[in-house]
N, C-alpha and C. Protein backbone atom coordinates (compact mmCIF):
# COMPACT_ATOMS: atom_id res chain seq x y z
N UNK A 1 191.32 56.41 204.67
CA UNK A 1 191.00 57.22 203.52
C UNK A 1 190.07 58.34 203.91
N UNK A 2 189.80 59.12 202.66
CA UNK A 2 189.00 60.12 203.51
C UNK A 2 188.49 60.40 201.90
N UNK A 3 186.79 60.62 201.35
CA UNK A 3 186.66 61.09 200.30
C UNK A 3 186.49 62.38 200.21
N UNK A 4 186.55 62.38 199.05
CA UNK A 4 186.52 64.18 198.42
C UNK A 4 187.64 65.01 199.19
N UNK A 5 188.58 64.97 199.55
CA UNK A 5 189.59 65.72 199.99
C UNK A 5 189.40 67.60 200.05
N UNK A 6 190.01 68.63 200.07
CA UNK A 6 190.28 69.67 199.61
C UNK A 6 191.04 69.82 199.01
N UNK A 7 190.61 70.55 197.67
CA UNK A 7 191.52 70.58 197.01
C UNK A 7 192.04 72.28 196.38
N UNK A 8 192.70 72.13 195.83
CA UNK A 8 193.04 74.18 195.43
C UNK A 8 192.47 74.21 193.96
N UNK A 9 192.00 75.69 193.69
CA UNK A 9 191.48 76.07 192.64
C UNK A 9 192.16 75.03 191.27
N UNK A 10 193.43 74.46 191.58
CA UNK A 10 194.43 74.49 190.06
C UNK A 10 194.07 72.91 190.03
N UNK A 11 192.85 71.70 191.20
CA UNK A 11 192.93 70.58 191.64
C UNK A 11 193.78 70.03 192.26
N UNK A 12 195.16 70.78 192.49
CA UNK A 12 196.10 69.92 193.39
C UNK A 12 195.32 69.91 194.69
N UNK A 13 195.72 68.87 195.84
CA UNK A 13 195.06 68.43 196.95
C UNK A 13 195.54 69.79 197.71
N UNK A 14 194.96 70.60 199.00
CA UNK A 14 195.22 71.40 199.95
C UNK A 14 196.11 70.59 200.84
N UNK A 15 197.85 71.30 201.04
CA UNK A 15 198.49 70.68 201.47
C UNK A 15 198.61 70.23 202.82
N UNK A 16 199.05 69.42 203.90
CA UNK A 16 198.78 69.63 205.24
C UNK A 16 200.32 70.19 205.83
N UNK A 17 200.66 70.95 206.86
CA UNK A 17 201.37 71.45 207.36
C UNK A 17 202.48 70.24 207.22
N UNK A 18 203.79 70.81 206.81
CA UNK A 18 204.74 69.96 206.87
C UNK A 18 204.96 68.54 205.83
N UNK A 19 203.85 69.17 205.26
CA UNK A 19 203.83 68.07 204.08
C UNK A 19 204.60 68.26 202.50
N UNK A 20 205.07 67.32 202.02
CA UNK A 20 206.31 67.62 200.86
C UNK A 20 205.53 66.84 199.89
N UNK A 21 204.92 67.31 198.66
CA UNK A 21 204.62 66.04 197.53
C UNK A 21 206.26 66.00 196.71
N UNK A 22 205.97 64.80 196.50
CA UNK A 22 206.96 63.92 196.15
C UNK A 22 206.61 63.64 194.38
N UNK A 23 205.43 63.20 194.11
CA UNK A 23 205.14 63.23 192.37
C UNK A 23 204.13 63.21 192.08
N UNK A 24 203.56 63.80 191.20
CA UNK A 24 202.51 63.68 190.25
C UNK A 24 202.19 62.94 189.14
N UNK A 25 201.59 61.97 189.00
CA UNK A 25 201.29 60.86 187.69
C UNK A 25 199.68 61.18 187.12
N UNK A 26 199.55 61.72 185.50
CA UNK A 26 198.71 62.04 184.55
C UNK A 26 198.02 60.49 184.25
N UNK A 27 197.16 60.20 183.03
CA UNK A 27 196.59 58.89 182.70
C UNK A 27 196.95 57.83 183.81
N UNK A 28 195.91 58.04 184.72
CA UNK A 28 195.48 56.87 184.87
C UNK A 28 194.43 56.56 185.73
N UNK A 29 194.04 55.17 185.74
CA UNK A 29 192.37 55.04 185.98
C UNK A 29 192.55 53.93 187.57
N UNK A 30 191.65 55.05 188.15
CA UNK A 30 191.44 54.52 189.47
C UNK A 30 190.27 53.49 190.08
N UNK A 31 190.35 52.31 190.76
CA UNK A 31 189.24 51.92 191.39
C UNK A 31 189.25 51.69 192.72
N UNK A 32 187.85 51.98 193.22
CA UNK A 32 187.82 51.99 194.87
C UNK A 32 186.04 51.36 195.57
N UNK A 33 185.92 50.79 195.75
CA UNK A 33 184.93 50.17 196.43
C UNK A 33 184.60 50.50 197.60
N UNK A 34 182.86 50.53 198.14
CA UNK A 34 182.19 51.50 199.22
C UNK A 34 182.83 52.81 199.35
N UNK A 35 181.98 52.89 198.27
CA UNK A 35 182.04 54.34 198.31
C UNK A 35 180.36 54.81 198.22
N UNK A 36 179.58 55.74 199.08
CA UNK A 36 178.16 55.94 198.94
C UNK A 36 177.82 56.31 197.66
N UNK A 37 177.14 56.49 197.65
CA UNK A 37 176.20 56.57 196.52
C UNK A 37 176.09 55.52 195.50
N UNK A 38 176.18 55.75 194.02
CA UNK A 38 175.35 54.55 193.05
C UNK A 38 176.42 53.50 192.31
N UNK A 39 176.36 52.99 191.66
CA UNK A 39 176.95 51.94 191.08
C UNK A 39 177.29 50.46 192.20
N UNK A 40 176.82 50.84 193.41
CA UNK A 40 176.77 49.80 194.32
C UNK A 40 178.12 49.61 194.81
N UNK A 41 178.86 50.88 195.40
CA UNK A 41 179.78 51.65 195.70
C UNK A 41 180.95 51.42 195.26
N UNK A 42 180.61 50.69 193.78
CA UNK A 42 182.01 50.67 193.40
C UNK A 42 182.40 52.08 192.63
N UNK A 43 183.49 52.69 192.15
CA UNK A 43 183.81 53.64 191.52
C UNK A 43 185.25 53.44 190.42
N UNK A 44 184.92 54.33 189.36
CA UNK A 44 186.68 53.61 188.15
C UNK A 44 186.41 55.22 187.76
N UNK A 45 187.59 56.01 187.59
CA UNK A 45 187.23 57.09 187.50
C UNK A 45 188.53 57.51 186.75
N UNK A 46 189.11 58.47 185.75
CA UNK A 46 190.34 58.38 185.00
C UNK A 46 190.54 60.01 185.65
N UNK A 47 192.49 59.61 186.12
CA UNK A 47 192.45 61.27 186.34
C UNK A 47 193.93 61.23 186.81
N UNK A 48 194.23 61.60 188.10
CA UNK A 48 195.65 62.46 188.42
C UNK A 48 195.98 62.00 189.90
N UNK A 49 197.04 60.88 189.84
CA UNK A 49 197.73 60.91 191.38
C UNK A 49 198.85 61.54 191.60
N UNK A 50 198.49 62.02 193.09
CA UNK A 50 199.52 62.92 193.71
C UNK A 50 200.01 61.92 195.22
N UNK A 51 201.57 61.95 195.20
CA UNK A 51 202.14 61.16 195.59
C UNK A 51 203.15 62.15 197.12
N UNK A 52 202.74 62.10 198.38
CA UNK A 52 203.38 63.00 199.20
C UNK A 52 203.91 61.98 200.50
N UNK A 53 204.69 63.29 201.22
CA UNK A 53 205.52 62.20 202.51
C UNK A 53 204.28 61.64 203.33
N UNK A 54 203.09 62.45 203.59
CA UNK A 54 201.96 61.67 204.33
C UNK A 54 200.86 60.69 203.45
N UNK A 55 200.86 61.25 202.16
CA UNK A 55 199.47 60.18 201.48
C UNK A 55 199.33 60.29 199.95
N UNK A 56 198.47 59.53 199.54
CA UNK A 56 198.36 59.26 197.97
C UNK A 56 196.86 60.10 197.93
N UNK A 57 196.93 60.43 196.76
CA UNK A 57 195.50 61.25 196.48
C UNK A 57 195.49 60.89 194.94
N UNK A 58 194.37 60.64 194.90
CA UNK A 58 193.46 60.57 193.08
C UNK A 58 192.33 62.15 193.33
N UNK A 59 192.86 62.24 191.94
CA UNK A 59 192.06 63.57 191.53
C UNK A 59 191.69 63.12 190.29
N UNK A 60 189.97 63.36 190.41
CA UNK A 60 189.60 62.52 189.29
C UNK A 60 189.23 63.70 188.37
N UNK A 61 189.69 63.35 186.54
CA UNK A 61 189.65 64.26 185.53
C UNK A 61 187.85 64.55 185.16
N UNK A 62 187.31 64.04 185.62
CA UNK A 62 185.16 64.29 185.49
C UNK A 62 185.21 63.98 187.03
N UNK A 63 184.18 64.31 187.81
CA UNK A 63 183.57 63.86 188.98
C UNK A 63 182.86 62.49 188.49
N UNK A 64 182.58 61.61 189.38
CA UNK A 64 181.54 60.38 189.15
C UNK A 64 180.73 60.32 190.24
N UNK A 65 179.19 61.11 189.84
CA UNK A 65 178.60 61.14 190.59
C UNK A 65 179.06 61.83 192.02
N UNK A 66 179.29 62.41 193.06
CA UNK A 66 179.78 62.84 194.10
C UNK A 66 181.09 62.57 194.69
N UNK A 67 181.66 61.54 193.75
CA UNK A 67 183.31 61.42 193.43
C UNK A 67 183.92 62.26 192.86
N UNK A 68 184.94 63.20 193.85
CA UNK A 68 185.87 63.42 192.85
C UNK A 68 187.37 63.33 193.06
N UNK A 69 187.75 62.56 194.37
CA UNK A 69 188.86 62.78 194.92
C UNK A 69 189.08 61.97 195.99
N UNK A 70 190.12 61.15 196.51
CA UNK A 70 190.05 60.17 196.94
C UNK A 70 191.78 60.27 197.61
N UNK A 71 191.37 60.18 199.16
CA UNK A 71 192.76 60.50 199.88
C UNK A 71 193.36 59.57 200.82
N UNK A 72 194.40 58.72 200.43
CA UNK A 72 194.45 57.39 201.27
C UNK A 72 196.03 57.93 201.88
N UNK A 73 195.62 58.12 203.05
CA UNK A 73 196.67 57.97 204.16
C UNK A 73 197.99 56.72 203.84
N UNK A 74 199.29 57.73 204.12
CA UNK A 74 200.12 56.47 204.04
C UNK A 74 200.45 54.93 204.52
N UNK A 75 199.75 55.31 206.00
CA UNK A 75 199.82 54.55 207.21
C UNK A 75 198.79 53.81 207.12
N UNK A 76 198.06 54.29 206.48
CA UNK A 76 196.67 53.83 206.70
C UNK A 76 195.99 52.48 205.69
N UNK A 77 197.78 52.03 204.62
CA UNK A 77 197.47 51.33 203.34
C UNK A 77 198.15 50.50 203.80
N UNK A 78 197.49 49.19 203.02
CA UNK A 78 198.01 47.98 203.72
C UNK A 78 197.78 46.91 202.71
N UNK A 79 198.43 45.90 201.95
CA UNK A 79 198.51 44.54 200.79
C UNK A 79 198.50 45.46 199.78
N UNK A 80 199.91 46.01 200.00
CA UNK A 80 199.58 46.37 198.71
C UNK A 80 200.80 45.61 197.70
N UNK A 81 200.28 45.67 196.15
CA UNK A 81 201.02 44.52 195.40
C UNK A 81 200.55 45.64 194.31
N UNK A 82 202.27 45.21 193.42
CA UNK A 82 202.20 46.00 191.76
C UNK A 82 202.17 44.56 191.14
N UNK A 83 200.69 45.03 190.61
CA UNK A 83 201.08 43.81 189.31
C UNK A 83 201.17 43.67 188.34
N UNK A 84 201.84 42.85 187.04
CA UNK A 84 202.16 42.94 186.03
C UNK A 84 201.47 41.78 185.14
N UNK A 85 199.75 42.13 184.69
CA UNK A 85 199.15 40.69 184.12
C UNK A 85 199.57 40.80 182.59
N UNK A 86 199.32 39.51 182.07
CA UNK A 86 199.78 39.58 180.80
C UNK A 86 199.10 40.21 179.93
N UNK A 87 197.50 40.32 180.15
CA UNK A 87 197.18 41.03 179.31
C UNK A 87 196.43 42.53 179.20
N UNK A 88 196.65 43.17 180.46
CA UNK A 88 196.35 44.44 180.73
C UNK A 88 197.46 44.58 181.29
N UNK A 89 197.01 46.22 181.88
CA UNK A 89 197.96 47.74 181.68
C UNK A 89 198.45 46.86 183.48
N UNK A 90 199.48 47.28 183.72
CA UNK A 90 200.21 47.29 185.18
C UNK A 90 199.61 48.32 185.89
N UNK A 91 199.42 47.62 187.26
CA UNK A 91 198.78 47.82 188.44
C UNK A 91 199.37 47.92 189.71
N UNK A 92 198.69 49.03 190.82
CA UNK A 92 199.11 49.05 192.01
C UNK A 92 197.67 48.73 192.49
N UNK A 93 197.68 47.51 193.26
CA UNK A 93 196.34 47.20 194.32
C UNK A 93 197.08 46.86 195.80
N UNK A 94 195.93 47.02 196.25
CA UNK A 94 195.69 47.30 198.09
C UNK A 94 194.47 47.67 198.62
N UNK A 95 194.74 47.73 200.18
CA UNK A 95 193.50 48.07 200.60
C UNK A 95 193.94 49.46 201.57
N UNK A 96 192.95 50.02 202.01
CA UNK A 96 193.30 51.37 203.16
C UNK A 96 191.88 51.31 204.07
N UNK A 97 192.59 51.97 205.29
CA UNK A 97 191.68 52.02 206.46
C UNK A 97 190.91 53.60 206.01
N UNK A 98 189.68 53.51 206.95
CA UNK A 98 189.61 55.19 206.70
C UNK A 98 190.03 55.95 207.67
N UNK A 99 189.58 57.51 207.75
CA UNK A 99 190.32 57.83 208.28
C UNK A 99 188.66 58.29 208.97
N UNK A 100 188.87 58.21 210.29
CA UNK A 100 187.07 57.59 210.82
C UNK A 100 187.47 59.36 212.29
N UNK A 101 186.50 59.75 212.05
CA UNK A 101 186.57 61.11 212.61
C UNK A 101 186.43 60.87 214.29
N UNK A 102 186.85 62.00 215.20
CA UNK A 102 187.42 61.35 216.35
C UNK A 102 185.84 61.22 217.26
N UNK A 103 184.76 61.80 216.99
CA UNK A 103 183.57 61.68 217.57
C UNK A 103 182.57 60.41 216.82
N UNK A 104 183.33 59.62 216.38
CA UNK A 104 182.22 58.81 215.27
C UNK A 104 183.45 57.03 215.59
N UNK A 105 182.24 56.31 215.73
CA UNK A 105 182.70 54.57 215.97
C UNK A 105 183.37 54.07 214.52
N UNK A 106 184.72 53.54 214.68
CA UNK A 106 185.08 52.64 213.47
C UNK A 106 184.34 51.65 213.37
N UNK A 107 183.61 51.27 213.49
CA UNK A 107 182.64 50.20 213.45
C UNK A 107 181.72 50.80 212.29
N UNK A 108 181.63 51.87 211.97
CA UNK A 108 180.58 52.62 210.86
C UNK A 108 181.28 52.52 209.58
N UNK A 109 182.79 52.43 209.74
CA UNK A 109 183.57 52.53 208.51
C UNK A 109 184.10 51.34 207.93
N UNK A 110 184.02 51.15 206.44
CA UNK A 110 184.85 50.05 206.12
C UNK A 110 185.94 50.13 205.96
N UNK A 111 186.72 49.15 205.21
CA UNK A 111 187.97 49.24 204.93
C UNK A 111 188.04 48.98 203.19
N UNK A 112 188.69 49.97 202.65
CA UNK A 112 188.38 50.10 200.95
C UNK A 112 189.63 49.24 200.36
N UNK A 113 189.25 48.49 199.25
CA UNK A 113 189.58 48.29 198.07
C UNK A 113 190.10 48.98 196.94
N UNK A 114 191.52 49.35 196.92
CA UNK A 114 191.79 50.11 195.65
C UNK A 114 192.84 49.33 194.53
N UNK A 115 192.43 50.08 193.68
CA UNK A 115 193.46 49.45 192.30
C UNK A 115 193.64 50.43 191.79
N UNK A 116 195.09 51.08 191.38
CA UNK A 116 195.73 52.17 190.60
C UNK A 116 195.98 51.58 188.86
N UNK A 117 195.66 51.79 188.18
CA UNK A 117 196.21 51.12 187.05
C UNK A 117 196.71 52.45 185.77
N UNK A 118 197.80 51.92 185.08
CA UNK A 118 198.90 52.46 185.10
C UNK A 118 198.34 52.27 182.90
N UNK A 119 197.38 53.23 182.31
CA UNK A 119 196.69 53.25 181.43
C UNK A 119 197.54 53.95 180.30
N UNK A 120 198.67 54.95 180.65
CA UNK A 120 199.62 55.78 179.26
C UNK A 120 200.89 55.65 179.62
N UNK A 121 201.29 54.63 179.24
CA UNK A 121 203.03 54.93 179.95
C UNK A 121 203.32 54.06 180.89
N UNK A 122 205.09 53.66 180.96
CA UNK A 122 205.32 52.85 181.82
C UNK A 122 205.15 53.06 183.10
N UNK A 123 205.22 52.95 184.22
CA UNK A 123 205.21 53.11 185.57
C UNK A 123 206.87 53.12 186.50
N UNK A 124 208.16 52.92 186.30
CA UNK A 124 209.42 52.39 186.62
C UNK A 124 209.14 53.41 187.62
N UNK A 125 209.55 54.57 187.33
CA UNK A 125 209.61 55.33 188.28
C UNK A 125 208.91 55.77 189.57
N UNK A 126 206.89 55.55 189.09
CA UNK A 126 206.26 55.88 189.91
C UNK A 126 206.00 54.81 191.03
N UNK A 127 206.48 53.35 190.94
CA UNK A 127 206.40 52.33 191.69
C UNK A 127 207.34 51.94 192.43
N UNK A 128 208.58 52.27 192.69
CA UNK A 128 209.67 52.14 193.17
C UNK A 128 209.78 52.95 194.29
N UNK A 129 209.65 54.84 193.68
CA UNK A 129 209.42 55.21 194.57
C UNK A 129 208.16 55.12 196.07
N UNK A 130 207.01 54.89 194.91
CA UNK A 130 205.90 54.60 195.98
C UNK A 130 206.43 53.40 197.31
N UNK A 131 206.92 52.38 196.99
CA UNK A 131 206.95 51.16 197.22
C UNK A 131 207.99 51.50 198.43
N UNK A 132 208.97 52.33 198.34
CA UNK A 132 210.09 52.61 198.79
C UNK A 132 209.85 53.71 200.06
N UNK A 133 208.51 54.95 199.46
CA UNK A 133 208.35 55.85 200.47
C UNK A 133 207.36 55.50 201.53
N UNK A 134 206.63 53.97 200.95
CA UNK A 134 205.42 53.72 202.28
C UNK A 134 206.48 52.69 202.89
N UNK A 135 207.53 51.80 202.71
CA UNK A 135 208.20 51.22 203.52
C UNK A 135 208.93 52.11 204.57
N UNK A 136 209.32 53.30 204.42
CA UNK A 136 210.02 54.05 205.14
C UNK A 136 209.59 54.82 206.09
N UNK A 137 207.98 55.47 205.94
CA UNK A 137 206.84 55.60 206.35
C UNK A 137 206.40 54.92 207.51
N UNK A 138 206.19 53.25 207.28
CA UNK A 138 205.98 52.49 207.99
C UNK A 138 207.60 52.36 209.17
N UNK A 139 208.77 52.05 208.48
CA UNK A 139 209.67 52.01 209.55
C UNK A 139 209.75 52.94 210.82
N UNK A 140 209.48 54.71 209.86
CA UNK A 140 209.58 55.68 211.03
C UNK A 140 208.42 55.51 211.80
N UNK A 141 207.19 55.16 211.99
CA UNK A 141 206.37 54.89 212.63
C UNK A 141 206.56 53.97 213.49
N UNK A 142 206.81 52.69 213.17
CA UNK A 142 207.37 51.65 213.97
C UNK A 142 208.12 52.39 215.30
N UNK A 143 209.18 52.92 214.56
CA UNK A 143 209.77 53.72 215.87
C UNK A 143 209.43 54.52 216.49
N UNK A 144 207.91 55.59 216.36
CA UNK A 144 207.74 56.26 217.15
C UNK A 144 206.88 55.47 217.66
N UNK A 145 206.70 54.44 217.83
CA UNK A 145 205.36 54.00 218.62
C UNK A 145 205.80 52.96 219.92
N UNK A 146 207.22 52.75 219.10
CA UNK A 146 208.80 52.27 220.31
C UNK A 146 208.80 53.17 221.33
N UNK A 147 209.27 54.68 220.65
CA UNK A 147 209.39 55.08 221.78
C UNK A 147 207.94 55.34 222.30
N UNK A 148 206.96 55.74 221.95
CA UNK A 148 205.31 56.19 223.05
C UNK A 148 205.36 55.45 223.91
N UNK A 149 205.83 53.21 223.32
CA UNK A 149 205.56 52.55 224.11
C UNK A 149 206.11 52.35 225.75
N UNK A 150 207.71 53.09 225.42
CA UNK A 150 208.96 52.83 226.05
C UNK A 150 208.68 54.27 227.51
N UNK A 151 208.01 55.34 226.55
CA UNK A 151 207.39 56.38 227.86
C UNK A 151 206.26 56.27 228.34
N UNK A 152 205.55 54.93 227.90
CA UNK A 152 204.56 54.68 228.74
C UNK A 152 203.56 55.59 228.58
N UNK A 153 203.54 55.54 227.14
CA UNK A 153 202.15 56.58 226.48
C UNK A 153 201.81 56.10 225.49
N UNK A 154 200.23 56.16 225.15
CA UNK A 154 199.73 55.46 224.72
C UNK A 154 199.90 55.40 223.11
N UNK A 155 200.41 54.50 222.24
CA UNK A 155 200.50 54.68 220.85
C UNK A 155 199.74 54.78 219.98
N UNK A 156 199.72 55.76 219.27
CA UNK A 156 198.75 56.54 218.26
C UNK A 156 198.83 56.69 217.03
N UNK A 157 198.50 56.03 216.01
CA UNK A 157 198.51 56.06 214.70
C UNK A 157 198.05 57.22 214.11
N UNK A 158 198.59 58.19 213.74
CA UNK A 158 198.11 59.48 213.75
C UNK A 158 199.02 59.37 211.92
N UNK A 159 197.92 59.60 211.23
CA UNK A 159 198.30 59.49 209.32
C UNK A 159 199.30 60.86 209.49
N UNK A 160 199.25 62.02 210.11
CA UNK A 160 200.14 63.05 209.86
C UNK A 160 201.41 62.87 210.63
N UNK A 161 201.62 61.81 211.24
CA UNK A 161 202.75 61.51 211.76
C UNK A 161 203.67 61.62 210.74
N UNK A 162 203.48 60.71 209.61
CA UNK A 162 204.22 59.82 208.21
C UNK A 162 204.98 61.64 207.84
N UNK A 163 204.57 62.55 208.33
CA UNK A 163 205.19 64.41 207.31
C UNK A 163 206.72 63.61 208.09
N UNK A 164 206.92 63.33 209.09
CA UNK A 164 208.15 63.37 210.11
C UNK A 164 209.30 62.42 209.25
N UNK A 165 208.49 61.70 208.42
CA UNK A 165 209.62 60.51 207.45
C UNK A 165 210.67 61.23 206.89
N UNK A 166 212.08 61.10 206.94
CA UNK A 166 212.98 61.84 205.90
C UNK A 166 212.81 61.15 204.39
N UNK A 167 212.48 62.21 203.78
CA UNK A 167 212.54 61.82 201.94
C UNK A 167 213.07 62.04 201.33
N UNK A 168 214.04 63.56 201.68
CA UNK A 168 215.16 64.38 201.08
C UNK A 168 216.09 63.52 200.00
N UNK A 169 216.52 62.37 200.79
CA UNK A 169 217.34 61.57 200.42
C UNK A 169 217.18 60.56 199.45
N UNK A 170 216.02 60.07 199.51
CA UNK A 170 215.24 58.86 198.64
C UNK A 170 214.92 59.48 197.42
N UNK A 171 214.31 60.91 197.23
CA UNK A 171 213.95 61.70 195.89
C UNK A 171 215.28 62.01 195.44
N UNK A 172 216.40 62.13 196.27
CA UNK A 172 217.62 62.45 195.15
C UNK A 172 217.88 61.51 194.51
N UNK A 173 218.15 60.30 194.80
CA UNK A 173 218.25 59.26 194.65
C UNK A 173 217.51 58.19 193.40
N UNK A 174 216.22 58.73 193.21
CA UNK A 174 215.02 58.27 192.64
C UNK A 174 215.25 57.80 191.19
N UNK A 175 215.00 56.59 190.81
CA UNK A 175 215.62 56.25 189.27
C UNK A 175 214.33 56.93 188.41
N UNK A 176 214.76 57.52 187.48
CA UNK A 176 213.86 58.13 186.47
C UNK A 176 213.97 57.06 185.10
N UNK A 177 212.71 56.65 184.77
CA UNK A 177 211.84 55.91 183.60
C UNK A 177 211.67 56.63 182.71
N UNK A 178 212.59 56.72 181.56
CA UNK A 178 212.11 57.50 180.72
C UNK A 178 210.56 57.31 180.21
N UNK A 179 210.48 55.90 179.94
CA UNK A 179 208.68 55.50 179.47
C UNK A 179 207.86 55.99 180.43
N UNK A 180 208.06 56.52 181.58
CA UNK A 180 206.77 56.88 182.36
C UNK A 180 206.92 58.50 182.56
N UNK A 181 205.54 58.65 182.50
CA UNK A 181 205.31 60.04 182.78
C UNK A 181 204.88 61.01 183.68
N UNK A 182 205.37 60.30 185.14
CA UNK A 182 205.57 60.87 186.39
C UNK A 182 206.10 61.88 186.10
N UNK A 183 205.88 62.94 187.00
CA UNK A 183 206.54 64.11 187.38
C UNK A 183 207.12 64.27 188.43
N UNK A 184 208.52 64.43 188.92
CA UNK A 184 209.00 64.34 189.87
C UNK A 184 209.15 65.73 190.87
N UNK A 185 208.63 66.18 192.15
CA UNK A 185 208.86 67.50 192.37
C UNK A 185 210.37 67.91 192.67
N UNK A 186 210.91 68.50 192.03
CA UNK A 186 212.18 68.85 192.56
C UNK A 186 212.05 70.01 193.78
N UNK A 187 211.10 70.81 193.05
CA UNK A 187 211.02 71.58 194.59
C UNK A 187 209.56 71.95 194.75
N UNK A 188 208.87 72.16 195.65
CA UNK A 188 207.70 72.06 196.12
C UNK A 188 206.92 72.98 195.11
N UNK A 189 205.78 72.65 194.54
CA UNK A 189 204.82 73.07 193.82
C UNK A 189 204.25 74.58 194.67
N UNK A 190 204.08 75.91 194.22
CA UNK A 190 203.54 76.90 194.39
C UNK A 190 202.08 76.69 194.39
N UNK A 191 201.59 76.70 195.48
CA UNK A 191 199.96 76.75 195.53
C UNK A 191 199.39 77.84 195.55
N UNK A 192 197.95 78.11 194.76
CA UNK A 192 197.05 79.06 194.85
C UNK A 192 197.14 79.74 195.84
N UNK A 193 197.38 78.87 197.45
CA UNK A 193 197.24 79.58 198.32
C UNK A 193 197.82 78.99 199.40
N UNK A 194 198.31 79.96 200.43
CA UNK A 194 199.01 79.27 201.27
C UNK A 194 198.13 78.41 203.14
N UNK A 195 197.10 78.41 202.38
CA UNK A 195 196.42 77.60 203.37
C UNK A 195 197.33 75.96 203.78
N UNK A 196 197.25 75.54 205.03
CA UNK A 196 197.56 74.60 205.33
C UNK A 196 196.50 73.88 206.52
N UNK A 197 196.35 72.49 205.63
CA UNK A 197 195.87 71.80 206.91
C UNK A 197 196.16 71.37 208.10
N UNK A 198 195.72 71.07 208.87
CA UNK A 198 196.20 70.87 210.64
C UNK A 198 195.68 69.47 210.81
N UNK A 199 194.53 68.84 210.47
CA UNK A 199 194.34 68.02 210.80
C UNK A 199 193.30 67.01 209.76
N UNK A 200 193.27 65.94 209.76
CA UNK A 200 192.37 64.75 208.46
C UNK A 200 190.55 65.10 209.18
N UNK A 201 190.05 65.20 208.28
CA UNK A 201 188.58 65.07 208.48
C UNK A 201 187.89 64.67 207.34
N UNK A 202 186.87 63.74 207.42
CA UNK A 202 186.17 62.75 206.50
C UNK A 202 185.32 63.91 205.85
N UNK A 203 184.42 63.36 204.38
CA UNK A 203 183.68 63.99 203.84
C UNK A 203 184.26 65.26 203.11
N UNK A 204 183.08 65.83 202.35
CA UNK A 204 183.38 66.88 201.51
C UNK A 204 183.76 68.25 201.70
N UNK A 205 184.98 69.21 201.20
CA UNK A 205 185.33 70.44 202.41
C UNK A 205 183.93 71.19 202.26
């Protein structure tokens, strides 16, 4: 993960080179644990996920306290489970690694706790696909780390690898929920600006 992301004047996340968002989902309320500052790093914050071939991002609708944005690598998420309790709203929980900068010990970083919960509207659409684009994510990785292993170079979990996944195919494909109120990109969102990122770095831009 990485907090506070960059983001563009309009709040969409600053895209990284080669990167495709896939959907946007309105209402709903995020939680994430160790995170610095107060509430004893827990955080629940109501706002806007953005769903792409490399990562999930919450864009939160108020800041909380020095929260406002929250960027979990595809590769980098791991148990994750949709659940359906009987008496609250449906949920996506898991956990994610961070994304720990290349001069600084993983030993400094934890590993976060998140829960997506799904507060106006059904979810059909936004969970299927999710569920569908980090399995595929994970497969193409698998294989490039076949071959690093197979040339006898060293394998590298690199979160911007996951842009290389084909999605073309899976978004045509994609069952649409009428009850949910995902937005699906049909074709890539026009940004403020055509800046692109090159590479993940922790902390605030």
């Amino acid at each position: 993960m990485a907090l506070n992301p960059q983001l563009l004047p309009n709040g969409m996340p600053v895209p990284f080179v080669n990167e495709m968002f896939v959907l946007v989902r309105d209402g709903v309320e995020f939680e994430v644990d160790k995170i610095p500052g107060g509430h004893g790093g827990h955080v629940k914050a109501k706002g806007v996920i953005y769903l792409s071939n490399i990562r999930l991002v919450f864009v939160a609708s108020k800041p909380v306290d020095n929260f406002f944005a929250f960027d979990m690598p595809m590769l980098y998420i791991h148990a994750e489970k949709f659940n359906q309790p009987i008496f609250h709203c449906n949920n996506i929980s898991g956990q994610v690694e961070p994304v720990v900068p290349e001069n600084e010990h993983r030993a400094l970083y934890s590993t976060h706790s998140f829960k997506i919960l799904f507060k106006e509207g059904g979810c059909g659409t936004f969970v299927p696909l999710f569920l569908n684009l980090i399995s595929s994510v994970r497969q193409y990785s698998r294989q490039m780390q076949q071959a690093a292993e197979a040339a006898a170079a060293a394998p590298r979990v690199d979160p911007l690898q996951a842009a290389q996944t084909p999605v073309d195919e899976m978004m045509r494909h994609a069952y649409v929920d009428p009850n949910d109120p995902t937005k699906i990109y049909l074709q890539q969102p026009s940004g403020e600006s055509q800046l692109r990122r090159r590479a993940y770095h922790s902390g605030a831009a």
